[in-house]
PDB file of N, CA and C in Angstrom:
ATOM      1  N   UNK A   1     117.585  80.823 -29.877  1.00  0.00           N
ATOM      2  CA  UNK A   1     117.659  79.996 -28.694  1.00  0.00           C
ATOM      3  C   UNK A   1     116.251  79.708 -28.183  1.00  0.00           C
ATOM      4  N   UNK A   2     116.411  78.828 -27.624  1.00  0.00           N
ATOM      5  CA  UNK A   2     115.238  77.983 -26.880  1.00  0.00           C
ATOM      6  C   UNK A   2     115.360  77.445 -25.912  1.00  0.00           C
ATOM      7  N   UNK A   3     114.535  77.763 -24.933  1.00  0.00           N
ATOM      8  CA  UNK A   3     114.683  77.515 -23.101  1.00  0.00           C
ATOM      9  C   UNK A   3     113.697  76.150 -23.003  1.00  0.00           C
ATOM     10  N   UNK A   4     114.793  75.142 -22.602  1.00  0.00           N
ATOM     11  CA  UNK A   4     114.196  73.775 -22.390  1.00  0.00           C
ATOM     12  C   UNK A   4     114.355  73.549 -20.493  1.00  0.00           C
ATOM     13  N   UNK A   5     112.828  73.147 -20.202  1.00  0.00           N
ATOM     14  CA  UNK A   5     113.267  73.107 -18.401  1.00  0.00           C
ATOM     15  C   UNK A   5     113.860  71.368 -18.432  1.00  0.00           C
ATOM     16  N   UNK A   6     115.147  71.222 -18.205  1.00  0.00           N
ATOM     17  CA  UNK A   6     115.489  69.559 -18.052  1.00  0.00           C
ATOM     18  C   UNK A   6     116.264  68.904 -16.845  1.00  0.00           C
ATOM     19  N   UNK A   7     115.701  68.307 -16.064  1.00  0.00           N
ATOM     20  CA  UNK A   7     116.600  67.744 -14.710  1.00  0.00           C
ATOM     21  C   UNK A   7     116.530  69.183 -13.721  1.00  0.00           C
ATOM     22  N   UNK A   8     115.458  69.715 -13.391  1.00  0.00           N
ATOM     23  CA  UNK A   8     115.470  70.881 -12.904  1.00  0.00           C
ATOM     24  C   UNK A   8     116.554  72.312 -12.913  1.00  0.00           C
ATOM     25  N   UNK A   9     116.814  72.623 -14.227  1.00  0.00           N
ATOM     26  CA  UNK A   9     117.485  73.751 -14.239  1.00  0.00           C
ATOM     27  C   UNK A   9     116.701  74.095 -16.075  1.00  0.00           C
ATOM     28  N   UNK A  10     116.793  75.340 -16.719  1.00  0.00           N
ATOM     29  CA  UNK A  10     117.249  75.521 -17.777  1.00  0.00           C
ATOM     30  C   UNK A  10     118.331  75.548 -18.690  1.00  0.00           C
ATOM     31  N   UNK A  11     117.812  74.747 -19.882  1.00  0.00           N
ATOM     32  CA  UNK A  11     118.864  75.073 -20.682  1.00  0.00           C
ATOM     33  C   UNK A  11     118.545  75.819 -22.421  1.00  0.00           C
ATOM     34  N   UNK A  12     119.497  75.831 -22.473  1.00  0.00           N
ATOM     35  CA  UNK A  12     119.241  77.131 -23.820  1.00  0.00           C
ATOM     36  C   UNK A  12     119.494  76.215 -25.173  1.00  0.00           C
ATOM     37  N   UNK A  13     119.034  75.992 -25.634  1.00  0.00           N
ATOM     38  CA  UNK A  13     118.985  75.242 -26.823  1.00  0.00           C
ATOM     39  C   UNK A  13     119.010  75.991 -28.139  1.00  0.00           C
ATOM     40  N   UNK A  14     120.446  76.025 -29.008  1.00  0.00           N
ATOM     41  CA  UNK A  14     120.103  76.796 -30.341  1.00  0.00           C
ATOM     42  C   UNK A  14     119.039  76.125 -31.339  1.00  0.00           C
ATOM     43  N   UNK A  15     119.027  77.080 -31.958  1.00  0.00           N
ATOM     44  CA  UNK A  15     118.145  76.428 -33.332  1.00  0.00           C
ATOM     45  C   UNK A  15     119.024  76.704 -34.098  1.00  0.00           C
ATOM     46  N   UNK A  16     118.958  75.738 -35.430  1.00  0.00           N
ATOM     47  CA  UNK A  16     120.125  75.541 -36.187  1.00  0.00           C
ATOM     48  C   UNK A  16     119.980  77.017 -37.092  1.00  0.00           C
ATOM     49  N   UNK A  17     120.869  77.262 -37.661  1.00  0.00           N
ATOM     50  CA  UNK A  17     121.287  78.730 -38.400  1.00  0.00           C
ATOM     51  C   UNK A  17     120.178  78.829 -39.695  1.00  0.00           C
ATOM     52  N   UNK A  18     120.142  77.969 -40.322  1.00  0.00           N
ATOM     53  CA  UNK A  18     118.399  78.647 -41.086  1.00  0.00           C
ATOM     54  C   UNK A  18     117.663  77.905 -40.610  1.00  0.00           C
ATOM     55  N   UNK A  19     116.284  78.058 -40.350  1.00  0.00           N
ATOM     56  CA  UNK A  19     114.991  77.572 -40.002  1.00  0.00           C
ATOM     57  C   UNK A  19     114.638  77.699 -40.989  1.00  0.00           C
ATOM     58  N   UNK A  20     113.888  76.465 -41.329  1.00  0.00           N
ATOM     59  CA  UNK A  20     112.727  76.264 -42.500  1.00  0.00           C
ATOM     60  C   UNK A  20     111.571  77.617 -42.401  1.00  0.00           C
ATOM     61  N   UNK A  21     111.151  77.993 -43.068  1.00  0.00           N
ATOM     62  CA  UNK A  21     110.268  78.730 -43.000  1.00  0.00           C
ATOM     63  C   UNK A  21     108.497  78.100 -43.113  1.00  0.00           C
ATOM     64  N   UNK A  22     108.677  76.970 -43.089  1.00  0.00           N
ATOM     65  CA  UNK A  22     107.664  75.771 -42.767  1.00  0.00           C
ATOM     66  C   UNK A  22     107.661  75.457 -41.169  1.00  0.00           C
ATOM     67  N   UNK A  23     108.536  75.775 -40.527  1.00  0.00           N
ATOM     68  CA  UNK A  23     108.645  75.565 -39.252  1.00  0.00           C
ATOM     69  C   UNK A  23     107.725  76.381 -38.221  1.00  0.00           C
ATOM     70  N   UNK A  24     106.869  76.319 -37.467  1.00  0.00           N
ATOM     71  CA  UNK A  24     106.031  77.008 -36.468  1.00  0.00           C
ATOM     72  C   UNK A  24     106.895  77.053 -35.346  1.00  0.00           C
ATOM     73  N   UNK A  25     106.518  78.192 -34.339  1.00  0.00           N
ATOM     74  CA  UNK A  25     107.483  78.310 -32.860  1.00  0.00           C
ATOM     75  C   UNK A  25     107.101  76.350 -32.440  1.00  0.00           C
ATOM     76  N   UNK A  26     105.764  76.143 -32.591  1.00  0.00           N
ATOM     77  CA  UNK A  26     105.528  74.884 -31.669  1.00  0.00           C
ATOM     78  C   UNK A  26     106.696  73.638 -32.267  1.00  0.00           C
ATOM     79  N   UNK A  27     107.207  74.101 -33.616  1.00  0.00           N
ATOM     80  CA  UNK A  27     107.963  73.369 -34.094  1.00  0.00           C
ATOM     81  C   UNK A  27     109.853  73.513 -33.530  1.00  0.00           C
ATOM     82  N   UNK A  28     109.769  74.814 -33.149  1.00  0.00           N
ATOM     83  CA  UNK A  28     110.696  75.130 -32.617  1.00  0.00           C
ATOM     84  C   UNK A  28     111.048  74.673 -31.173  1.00  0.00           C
ATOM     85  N   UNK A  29     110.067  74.423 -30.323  1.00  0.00           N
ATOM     86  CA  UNK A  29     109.906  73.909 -29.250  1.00  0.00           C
ATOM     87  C   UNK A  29     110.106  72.431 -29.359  1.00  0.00           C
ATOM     88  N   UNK A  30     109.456  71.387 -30.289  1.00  0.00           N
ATOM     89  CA  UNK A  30     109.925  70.276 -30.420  1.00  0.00           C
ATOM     90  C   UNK A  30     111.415  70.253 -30.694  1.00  0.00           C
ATOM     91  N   UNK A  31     111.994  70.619 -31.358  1.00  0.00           N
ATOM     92  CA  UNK A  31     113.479  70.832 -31.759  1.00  0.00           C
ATOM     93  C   UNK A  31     114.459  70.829 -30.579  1.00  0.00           C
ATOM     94  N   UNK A  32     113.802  71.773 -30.013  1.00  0.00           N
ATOM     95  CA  UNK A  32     114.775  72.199 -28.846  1.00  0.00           C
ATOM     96  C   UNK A  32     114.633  70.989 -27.936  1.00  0.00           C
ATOM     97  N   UNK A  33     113.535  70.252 -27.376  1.00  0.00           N
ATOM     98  CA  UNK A  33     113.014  69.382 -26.703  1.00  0.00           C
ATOM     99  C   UNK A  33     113.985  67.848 -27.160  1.00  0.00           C
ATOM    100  N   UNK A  34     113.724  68.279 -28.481  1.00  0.00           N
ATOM    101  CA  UNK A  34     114.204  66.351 -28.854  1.00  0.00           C
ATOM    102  C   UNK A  34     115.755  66.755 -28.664  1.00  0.00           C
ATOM    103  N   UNK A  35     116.484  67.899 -29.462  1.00  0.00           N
ATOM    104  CA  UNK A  35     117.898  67.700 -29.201  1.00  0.00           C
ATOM    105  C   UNK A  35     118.655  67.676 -27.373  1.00  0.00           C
ATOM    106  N   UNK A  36     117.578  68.141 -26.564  1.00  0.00           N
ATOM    107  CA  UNK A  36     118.088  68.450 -25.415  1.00  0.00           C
ATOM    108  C   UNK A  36     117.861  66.526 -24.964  1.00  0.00           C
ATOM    109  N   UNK A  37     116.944  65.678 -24.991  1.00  0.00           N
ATOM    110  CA  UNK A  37     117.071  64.778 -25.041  1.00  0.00           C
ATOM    111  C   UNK A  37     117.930  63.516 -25.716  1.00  0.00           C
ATOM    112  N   UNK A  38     118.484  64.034 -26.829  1.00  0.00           N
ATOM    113  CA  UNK A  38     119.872  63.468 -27.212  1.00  0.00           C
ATOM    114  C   UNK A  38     121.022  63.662 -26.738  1.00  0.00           C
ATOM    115  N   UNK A  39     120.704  64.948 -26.381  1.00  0.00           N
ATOM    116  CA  UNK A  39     122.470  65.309 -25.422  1.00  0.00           C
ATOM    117  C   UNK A  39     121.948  64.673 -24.121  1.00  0.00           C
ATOM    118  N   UNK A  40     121.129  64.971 -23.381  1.00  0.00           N
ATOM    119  CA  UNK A  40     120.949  63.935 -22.219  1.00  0.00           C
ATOM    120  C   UNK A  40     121.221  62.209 -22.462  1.00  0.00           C
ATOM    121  N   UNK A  41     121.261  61.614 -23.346  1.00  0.00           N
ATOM    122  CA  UNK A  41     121.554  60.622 -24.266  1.00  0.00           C
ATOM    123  C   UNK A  41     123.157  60.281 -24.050  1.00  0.00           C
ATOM    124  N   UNK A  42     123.716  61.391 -24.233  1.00  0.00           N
ATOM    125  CA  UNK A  42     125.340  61.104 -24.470  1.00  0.00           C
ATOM    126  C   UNK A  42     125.953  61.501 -26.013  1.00  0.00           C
ATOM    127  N   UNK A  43     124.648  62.036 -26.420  1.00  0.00           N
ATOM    128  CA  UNK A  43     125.188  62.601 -28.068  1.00  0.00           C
ATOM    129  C   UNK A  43     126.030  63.695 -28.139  1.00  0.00           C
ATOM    130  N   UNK A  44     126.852  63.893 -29.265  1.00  0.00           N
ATOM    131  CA  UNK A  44     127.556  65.502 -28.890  1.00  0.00           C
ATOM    132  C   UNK A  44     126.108  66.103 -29.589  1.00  0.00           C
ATOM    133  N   UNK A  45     126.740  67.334 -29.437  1.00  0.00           N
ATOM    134  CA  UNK A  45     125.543  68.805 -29.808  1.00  0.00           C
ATOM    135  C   UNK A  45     125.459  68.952 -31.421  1.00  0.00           C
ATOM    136  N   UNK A  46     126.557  68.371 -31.873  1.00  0.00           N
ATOM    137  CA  UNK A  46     126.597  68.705 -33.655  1.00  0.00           C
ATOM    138  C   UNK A  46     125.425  67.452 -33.928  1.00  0.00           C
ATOM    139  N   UNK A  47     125.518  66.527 -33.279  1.00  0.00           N
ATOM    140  CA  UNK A  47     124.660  65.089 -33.575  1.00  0.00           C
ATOM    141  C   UNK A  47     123.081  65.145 -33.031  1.00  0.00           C
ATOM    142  N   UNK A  48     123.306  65.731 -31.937  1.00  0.00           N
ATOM    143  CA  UNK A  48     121.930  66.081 -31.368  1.00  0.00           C
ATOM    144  C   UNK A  48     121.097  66.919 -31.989  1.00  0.00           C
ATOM    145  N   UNK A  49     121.599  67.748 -32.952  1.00  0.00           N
ATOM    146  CA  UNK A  49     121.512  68.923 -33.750  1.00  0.00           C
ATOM    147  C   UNK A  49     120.380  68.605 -34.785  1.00  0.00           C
ATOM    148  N   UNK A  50     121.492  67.368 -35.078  1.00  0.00           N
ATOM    149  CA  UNK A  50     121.030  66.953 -36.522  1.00  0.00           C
ATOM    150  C   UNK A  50     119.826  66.070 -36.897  1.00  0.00           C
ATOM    151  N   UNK A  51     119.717  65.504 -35.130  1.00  0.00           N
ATOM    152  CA  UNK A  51     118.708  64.426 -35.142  1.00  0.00           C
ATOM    153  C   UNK A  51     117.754  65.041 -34.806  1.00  0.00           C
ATOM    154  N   UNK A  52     117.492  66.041 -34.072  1.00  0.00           N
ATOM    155  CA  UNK A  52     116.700  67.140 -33.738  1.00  0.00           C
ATOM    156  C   UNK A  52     115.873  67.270 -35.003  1.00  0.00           C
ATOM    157  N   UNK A  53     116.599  67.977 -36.054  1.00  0.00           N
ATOM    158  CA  UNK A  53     116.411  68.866 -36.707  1.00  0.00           C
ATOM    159  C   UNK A  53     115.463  67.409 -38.045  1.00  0.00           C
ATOM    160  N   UNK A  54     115.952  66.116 -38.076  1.00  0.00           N
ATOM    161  CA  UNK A  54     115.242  65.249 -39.049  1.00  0.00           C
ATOM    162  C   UNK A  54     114.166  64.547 -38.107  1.00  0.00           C
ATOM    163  N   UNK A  55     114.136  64.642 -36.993  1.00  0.00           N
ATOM    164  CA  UNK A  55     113.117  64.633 -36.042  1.00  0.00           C
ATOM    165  C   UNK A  55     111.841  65.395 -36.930  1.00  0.00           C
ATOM    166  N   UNK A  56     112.231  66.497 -36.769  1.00  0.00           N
ATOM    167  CA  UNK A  56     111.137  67.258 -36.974  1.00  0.00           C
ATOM    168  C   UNK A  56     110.868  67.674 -38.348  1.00  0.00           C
ATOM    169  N   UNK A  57     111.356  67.476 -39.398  1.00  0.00           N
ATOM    170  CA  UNK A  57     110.868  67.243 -40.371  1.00  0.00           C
ATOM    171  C   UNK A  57     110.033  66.173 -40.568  1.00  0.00           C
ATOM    172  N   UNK A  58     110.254  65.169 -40.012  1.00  0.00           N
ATOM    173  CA  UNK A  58     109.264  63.605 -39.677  1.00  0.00           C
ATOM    174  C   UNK A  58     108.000  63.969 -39.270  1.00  0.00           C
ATOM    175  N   UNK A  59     108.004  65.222 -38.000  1.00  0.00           N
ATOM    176  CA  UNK A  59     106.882  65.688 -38.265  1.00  0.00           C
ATOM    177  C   UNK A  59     105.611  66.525 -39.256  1.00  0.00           C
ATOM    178  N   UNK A  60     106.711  67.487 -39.952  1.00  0.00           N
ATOM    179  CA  UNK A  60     106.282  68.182 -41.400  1.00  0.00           C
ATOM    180  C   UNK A  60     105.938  67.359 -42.227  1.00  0.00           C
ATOM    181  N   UNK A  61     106.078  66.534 -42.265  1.00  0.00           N
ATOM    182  CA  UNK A  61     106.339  65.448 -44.172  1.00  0.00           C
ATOM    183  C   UNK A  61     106.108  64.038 -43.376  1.00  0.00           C
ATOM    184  N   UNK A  62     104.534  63.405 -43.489  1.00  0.00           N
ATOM    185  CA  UNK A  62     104.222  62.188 -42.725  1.00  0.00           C
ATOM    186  C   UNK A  62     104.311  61.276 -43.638  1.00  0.00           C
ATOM    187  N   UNK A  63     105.399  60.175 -43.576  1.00  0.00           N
ATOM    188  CA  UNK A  63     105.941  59.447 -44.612  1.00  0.00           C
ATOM    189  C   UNK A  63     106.949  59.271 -45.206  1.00  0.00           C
ATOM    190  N   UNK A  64     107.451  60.637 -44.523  1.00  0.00           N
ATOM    191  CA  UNK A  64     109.128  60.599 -44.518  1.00  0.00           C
ATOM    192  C   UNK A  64     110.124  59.583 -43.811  1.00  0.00           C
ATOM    193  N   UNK A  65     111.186  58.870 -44.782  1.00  0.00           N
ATOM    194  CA  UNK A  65     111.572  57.904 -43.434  1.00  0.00           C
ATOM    195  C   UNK A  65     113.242  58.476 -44.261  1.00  0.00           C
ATOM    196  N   UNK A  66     114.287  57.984 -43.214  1.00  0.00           N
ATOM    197  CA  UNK A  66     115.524  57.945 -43.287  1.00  0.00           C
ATOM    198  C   UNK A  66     116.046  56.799 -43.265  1.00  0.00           C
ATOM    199  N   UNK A  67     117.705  56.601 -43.571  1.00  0.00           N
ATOM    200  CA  UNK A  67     118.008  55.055 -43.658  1.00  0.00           C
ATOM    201  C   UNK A  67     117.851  54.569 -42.045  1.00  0.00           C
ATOM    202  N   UNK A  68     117.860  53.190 -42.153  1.00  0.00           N
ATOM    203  CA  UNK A  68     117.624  52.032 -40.985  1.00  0.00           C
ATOM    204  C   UNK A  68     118.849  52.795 -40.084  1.00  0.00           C
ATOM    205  N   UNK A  69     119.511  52.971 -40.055  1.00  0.00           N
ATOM    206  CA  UNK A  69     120.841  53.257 -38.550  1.00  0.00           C
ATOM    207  C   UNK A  69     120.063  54.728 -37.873  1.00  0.00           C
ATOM    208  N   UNK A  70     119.458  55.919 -38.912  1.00  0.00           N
ATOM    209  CA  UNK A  70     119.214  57.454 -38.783  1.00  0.00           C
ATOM    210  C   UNK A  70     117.920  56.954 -38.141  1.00  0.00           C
ATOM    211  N   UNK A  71     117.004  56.082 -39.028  1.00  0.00           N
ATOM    212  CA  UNK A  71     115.836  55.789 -38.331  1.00  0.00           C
ATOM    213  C   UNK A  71     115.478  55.195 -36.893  1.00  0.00           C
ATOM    214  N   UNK A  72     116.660  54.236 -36.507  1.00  0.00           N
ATOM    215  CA  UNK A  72     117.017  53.674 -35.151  1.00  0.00           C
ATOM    216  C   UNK A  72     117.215  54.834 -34.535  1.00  0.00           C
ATOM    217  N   UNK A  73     118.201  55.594 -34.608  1.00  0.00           N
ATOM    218  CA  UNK A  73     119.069  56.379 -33.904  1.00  0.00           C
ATOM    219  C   UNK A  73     117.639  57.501 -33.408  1.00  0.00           C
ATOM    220  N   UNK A  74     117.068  58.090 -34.073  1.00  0.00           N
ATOM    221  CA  UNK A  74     115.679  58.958 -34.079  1.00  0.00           C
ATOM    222  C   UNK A  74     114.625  58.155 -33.034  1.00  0.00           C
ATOM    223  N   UNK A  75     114.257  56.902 -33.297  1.00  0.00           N
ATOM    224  CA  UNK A  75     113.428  55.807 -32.410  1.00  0.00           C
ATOM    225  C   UNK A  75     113.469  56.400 -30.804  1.00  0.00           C
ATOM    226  N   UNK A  76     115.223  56.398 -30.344  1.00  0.00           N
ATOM    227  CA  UNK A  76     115.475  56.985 -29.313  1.00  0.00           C
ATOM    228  C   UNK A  76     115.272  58.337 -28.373  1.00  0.00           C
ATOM    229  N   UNK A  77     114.200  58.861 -29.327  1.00  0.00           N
ATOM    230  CA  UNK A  77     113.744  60.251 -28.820  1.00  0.00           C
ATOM    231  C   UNK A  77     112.447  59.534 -28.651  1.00  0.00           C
ATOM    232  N   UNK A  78     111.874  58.803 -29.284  1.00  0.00           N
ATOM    233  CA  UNK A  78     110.511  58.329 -28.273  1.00  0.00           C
ATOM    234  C   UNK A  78     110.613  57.319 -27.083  1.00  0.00           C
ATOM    235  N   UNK A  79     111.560  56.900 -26.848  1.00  0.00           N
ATOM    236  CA  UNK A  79     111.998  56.703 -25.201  1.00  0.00           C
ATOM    237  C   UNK A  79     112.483  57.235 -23.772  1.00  0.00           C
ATOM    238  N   UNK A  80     111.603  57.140 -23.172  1.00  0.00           N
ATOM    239  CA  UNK A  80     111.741  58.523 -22.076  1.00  0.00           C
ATOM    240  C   UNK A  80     112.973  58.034 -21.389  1.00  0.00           C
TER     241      UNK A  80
END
């Protein structure tokens, strides 16, 4: 778990059941950050999860892209 401060309260954000072992805590913190911003979105948590989680591989691997709908759908975490 991961404590995200959002709309003035905490919330607890899992990390998905294996972590890359390429992953840093600071990477863990993005994770938690982008999925808590998809569920603020209106995403469920399995979806927020997931976008989270190819979020941040985008950061690991520069050049990585996903198809056009995953790549849209991701876009939406760089809009505040």
């Amino acid at each position: 778990m991961v404590l995200v401060f959002s709309r003035g309260k905490w919330a607890n954000i899992p990390l998905p059941h294996i972590v890359d072992r390429m992953w840093s805590p600071q990477h863990n913190f993005i994770y938690a950050t982008v999925a808590q911003q998809f569920l603020l979105k209106g995403f469920s948590e399995a979806r927020a999860a997931q976008l989270a989680e190819a979020y941040v591989y985008k950061q690991l691997c520069p050049g990585l892209t996903y198809d056009r709908a995953l790549e849209q759908e991701l876009a939406l975490a760089e809009i505040a």
